[in-house]
PDB file of N, CA and C in Angstrom:
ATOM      1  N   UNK A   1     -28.182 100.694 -71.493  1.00  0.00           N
ATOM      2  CA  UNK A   1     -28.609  99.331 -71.689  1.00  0.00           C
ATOM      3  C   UNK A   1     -29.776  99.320 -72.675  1.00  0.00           C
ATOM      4  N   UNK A   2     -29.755  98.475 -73.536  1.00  0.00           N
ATOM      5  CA  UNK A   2     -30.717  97.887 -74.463  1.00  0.00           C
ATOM      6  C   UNK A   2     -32.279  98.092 -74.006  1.00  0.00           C
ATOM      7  N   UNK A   3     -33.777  97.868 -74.315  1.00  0.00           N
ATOM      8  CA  UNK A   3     -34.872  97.952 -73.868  1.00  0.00           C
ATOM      9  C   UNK A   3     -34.536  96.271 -73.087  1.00  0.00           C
ATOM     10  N   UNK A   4     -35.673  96.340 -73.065  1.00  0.00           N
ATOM     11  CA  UNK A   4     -36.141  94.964 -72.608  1.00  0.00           C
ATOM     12  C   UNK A   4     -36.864  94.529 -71.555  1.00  0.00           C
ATOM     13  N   UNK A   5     -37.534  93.520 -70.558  1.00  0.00           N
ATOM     14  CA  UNK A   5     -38.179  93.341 -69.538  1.00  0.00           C
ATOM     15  C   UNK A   5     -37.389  92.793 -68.382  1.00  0.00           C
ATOM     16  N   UNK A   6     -37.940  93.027 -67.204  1.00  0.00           N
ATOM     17  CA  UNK A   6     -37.674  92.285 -66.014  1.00  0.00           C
ATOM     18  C   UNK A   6     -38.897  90.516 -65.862  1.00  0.00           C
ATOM     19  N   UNK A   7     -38.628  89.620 -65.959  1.00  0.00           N
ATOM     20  CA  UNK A   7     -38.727  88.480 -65.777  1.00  0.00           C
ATOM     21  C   UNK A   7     -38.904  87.037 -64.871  1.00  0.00           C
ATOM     22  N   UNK A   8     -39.745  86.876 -64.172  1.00  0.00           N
ATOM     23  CA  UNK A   8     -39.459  86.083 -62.474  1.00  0.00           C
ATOM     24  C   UNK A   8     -39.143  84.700 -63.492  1.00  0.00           C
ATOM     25  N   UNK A   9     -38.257  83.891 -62.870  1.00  0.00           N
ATOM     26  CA  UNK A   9     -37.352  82.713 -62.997  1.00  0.00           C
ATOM     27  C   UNK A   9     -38.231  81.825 -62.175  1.00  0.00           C
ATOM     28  N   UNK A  10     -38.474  80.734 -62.543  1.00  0.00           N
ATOM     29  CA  UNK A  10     -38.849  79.878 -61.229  1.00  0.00           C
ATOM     30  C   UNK A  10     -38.788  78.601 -61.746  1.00  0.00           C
ATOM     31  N   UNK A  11     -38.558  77.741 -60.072  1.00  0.00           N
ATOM     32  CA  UNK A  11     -37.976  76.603 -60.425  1.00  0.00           C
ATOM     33  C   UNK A  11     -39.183  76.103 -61.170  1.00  0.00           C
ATOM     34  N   UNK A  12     -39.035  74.323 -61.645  1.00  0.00           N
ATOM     35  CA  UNK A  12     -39.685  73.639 -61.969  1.00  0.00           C
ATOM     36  C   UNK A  12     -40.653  73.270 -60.638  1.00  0.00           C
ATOM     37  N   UNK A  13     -40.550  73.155 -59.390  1.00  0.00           N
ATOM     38  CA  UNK A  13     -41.213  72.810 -58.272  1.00  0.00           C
ATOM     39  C   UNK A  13     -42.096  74.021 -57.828  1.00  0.00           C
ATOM     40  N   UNK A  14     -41.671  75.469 -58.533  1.00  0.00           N
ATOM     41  CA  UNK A  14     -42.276  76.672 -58.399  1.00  0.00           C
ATOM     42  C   UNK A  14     -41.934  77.362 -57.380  1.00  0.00           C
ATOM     43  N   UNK A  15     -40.958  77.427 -56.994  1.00  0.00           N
ATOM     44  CA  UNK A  15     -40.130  78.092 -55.918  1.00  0.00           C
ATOM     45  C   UNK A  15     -39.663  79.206 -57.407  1.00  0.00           C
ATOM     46  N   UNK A  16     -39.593  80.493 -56.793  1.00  0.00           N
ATOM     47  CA  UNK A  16     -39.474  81.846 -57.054  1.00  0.00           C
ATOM     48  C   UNK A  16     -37.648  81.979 -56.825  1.00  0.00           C
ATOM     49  N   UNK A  17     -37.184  81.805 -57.870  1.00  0.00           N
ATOM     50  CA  UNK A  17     -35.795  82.150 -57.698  1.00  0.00           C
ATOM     51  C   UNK A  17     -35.044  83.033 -57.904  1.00  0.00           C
ATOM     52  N   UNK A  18     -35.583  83.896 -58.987  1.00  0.00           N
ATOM     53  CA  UNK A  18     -34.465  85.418 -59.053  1.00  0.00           C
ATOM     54  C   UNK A  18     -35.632  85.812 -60.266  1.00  0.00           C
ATOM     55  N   UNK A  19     -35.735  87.316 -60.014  1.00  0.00           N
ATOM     56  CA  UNK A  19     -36.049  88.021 -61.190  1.00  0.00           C
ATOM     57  C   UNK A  19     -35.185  88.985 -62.092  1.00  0.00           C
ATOM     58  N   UNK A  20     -34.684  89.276 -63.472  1.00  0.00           N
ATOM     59  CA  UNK A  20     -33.748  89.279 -64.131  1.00  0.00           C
ATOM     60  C   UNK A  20     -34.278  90.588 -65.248  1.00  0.00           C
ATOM     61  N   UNK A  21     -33.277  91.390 -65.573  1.00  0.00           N
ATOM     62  CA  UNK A  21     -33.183  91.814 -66.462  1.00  0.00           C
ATOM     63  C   UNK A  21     -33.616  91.507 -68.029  1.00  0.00           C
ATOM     64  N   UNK A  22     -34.090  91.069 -68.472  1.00  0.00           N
ATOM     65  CA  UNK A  22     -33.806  89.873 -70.209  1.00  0.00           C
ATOM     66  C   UNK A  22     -34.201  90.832 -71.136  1.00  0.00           C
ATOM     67  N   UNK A  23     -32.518  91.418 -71.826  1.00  0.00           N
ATOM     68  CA  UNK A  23     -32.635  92.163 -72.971  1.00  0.00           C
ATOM     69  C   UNK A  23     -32.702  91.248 -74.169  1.00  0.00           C
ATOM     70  N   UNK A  24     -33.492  91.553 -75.180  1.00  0.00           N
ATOM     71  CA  UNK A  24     -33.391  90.585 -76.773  1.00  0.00           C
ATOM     72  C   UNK A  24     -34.592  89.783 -76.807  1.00  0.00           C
ATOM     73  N   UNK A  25     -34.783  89.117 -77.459  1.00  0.00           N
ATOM     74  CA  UNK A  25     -35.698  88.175 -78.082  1.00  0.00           C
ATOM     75  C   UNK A  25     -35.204  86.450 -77.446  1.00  0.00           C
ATOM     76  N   UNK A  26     -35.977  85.663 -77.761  1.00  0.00           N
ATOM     77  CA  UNK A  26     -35.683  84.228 -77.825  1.00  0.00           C
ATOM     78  C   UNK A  26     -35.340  83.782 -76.051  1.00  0.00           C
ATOM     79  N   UNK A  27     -35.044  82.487 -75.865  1.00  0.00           N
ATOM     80  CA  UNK A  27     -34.594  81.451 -75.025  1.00  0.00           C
ATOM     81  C   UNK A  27     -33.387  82.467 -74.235  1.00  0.00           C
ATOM     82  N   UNK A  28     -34.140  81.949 -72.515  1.00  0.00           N
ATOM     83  CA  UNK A  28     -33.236  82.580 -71.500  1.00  0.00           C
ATOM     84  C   UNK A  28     -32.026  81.306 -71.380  1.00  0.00           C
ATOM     85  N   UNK A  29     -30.825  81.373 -71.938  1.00  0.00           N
ATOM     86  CA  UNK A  29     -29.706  80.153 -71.630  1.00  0.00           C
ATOM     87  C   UNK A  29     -29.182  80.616 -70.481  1.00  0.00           C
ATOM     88  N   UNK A  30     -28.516  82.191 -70.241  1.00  0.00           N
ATOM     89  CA  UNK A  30     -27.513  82.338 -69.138  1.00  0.00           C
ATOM     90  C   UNK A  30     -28.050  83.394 -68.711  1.00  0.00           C
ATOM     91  N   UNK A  31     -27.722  83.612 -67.504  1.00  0.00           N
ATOM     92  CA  UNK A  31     -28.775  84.912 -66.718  1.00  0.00           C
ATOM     93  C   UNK A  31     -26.946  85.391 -66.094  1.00  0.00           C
ATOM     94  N   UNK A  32     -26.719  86.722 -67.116  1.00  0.00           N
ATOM     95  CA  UNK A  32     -25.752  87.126 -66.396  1.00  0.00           C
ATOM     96  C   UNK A  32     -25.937  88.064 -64.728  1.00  0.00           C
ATOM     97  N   UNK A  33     -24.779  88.124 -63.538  1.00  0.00           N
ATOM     98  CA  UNK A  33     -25.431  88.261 -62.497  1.00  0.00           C
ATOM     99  C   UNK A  33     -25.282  89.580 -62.340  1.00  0.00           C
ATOM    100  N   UNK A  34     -24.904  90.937 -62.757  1.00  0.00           N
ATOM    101  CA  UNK A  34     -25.382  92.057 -62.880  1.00  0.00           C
ATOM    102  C   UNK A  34     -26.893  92.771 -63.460  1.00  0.00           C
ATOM    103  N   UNK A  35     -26.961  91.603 -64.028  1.00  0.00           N
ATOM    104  CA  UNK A  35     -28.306  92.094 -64.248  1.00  0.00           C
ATOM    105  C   UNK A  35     -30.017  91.399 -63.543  1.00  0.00           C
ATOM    106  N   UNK A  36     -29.220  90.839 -62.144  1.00  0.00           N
ATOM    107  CA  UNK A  36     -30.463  90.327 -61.384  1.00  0.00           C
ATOM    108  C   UNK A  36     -30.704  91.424 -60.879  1.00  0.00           C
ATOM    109  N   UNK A  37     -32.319  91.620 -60.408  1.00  0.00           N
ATOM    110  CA  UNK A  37     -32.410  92.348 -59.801  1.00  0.00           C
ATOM    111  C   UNK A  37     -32.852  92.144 -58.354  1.00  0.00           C
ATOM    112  N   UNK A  38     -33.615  90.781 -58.210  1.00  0.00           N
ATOM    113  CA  UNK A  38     -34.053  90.159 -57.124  1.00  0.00           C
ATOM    114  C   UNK A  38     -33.662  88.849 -56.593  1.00  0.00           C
ATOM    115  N   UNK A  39     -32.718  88.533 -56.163  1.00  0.00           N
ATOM    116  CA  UNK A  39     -32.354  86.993 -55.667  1.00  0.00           C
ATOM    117  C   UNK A  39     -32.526  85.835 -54.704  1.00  0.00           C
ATOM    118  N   UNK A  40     -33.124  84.667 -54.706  1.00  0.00           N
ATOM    119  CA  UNK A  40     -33.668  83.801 -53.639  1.00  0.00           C
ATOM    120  C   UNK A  40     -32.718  82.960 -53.786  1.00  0.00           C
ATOM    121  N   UNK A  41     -31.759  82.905 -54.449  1.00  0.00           N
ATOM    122  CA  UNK A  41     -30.838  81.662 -54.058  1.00  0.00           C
ATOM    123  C   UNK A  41     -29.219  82.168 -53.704  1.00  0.00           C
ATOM    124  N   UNK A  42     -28.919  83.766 -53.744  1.00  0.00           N
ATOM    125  CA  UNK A  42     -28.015  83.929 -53.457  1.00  0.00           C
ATOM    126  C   UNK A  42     -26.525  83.833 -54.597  1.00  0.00           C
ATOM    127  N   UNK A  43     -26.943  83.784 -55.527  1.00  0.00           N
ATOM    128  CA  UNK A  43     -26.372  84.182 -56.876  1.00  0.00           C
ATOM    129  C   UNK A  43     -24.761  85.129 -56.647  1.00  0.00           C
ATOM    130  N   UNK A  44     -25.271  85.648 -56.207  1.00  0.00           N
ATOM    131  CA  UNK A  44     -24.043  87.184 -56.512  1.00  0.00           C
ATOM    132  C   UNK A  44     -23.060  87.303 -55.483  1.00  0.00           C
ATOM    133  N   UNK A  45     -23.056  86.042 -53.963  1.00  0.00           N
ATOM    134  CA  UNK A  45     -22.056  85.830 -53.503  1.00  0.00           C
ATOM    135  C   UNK A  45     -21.225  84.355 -53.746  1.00  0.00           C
ATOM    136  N   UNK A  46     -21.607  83.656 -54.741  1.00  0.00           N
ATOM    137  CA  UNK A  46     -21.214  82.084 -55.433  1.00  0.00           C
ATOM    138  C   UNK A  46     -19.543  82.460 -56.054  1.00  0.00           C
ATOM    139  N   UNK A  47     -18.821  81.560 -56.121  1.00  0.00           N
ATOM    140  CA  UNK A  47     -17.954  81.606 -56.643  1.00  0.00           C
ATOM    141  C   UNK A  47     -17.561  80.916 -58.250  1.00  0.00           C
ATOM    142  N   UNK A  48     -17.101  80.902 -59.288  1.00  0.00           N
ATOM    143  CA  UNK A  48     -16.928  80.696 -60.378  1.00  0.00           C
ATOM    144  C   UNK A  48     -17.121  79.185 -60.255  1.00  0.00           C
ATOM    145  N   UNK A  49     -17.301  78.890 -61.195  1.00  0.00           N
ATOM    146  CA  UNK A  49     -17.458  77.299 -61.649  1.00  0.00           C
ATOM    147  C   UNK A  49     -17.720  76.186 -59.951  1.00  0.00           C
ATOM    148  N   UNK A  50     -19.190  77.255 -59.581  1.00  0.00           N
ATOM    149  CA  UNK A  50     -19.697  76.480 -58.581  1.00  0.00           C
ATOM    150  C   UNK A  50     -21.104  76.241 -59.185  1.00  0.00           C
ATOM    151  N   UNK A  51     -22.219  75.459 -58.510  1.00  0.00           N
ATOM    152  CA  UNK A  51     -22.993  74.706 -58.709  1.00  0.00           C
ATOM    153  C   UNK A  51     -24.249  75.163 -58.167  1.00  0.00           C
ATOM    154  N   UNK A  52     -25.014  76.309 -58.330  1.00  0.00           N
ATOM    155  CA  UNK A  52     -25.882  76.695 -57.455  1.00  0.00           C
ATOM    156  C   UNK A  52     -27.125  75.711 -57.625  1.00  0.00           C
ATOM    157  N   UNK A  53     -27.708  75.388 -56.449  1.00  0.00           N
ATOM    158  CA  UNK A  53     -29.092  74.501 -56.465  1.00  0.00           C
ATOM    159  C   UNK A  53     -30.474  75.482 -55.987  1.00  0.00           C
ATOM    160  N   UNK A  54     -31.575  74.411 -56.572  1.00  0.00           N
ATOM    161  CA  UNK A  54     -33.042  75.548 -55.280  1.00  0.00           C
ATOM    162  C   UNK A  54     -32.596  75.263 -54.469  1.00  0.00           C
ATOM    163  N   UNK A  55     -33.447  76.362 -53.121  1.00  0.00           N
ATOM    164  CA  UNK A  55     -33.350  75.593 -52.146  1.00  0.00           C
ATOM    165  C   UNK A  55     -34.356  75.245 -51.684  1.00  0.00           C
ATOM    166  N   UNK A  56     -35.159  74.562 -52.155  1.00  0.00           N
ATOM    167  CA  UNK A  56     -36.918  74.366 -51.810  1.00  0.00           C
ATOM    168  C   UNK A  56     -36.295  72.794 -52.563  1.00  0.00           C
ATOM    169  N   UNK A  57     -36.040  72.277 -53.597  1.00  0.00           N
ATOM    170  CA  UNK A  57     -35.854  70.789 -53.960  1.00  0.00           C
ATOM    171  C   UNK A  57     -34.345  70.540 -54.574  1.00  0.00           C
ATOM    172  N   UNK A  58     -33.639  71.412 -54.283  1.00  0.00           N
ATOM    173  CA  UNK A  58     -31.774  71.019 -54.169  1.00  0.00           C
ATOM    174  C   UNK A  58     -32.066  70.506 -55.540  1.00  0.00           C
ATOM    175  N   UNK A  59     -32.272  70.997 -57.016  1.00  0.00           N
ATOM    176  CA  UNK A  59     -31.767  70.683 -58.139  1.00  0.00           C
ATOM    177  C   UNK A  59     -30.708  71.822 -58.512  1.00  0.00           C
ATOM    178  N   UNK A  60     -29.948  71.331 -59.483  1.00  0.00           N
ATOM    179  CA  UNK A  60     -29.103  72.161 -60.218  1.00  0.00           C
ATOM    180  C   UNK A  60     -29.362  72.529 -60.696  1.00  0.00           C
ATOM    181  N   UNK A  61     -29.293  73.805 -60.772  1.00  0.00           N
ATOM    182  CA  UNK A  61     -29.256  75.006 -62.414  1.00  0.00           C
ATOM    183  C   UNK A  61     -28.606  75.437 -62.891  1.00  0.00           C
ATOM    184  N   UNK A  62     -27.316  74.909 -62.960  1.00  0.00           N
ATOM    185  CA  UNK A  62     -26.525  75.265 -63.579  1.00  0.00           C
ATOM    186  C   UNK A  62     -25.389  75.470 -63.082  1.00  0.00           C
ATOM    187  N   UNK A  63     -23.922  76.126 -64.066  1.00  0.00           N
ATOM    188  CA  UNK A  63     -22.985  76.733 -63.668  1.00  0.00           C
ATOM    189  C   UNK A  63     -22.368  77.914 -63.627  1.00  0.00           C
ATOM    190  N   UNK A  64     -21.753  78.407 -62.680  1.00  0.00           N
ATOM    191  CA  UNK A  64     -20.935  79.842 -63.025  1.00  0.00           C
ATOM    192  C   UNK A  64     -20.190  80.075 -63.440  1.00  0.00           C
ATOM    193  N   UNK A  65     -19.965  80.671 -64.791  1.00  0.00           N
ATOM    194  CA  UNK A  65     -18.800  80.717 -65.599  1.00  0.00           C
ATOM    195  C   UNK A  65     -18.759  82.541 -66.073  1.00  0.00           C
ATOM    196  N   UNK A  66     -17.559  82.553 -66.466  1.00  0.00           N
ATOM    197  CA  UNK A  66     -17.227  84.122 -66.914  1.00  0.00           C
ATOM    198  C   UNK A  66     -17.320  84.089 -68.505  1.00  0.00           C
ATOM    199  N   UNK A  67     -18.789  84.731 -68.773  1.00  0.00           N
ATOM    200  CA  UNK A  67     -18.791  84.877 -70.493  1.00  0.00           C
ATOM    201  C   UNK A  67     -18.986  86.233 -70.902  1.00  0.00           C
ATOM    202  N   UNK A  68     -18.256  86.443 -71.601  1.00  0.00           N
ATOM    203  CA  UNK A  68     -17.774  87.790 -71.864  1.00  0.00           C
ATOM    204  C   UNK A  68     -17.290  88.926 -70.803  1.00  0.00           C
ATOM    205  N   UNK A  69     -16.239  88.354 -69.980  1.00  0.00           N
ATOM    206  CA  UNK A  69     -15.807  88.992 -68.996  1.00  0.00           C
ATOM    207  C   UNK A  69     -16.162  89.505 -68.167  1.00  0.00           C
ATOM    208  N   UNK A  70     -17.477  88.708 -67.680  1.00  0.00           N
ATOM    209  CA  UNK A  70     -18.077  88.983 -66.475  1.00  0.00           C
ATOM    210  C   UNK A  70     -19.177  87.788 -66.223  1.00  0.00           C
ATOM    211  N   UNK A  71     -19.440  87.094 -64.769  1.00  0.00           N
ATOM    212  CA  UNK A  71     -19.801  86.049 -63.960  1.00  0.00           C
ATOM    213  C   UNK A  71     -21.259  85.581 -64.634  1.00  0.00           C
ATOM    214  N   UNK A  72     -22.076  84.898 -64.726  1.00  0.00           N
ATOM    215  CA  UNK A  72     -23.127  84.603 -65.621  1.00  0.00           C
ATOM    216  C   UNK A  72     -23.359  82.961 -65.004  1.00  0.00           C
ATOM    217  N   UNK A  73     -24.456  82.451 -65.072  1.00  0.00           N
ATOM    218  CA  UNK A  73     -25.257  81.623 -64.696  1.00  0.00           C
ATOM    219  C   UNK A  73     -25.807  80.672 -65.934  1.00  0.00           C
ATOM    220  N   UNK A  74     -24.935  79.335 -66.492  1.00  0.00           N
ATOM    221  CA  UNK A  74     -25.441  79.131 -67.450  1.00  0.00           C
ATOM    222  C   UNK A  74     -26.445  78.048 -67.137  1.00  0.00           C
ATOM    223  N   UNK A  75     -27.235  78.209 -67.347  1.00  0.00           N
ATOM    224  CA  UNK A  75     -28.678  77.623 -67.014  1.00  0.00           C
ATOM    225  C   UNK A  75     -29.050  76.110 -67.197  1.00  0.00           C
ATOM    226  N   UNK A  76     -29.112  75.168 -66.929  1.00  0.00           N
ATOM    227  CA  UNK A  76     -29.604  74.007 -67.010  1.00  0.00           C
ATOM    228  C   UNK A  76     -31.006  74.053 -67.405  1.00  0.00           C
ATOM    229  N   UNK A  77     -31.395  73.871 -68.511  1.00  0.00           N
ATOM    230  CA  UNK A  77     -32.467  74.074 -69.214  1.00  0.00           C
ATOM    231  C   UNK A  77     -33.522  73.584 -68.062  1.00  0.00           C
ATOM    232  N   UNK A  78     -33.509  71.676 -67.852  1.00  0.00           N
ATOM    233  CA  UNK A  78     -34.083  70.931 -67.332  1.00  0.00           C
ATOM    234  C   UNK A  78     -34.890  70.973 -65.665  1.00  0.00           C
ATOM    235  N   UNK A  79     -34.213  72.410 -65.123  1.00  0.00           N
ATOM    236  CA  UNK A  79     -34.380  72.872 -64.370  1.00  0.00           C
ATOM    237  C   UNK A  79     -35.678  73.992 -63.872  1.00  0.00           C
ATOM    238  N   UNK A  80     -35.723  75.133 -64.344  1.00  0.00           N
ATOM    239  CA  UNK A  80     -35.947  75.903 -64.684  1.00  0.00           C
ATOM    240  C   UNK A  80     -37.856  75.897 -65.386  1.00  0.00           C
ATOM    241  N   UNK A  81     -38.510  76.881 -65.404  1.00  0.00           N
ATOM    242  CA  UNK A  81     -39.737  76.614 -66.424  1.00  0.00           C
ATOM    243  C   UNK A  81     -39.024  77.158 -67.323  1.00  0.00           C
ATOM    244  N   UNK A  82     -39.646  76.853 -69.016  1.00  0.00           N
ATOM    245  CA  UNK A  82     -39.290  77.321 -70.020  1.00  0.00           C
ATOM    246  C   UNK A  82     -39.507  79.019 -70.187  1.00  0.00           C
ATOM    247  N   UNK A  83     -39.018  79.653 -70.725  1.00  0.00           N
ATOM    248  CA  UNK A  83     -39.258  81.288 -70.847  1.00  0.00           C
ATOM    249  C   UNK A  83     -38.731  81.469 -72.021  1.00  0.00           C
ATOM    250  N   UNK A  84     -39.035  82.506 -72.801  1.00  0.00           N
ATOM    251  CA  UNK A  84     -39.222  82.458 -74.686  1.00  0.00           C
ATOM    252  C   UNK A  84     -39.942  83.913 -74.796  1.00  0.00           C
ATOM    253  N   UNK A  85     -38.908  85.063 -74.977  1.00  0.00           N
ATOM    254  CA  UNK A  85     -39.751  85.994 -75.127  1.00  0.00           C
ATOM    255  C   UNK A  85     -39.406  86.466 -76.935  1.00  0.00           C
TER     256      UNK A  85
END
């Protein structure tokens, strides 16, 4: 695997939701789910094109979709704090 950092995610309300792998530069869009390493919302037993929410203020973050042949979390920007490495 590429260099890169591990990352804490957290909601906009500041609930602690998963900390992540993030290889590359720029804007976190999709947090694929092999590369979580820590999970508070339960990520890695969800099923495809489901809807995971916090669970501290039940917003959406997004959906689960298969990009590049494997399960990934595409992120609802509006959700989320911004992260920009």
């Amino acid at each position: 695997m590429r260099t890169g950092k591990i990352i804490e995610i957290h909601c906009k309300c500041g609930y602690l939701l998963f900390r992540y792998f993030k290889a590359g530069k720029g804007r976190l869009i999709k947090v694929l789910i092999s590369r979580l390493t820590d999970d508070h919302v339960g990520l890695q037993k969800v099923a495809t094109h489901s809807r995971p929410a916090c669970p501290q203020c039940a917003k959406d973050l997004g959906i689960i979709m298969m990009i590049h042949g494997e399960p990934a979390l595409k992120l609802n920007q509006g959700t989320i704090e911004s992260i920009r490495i």
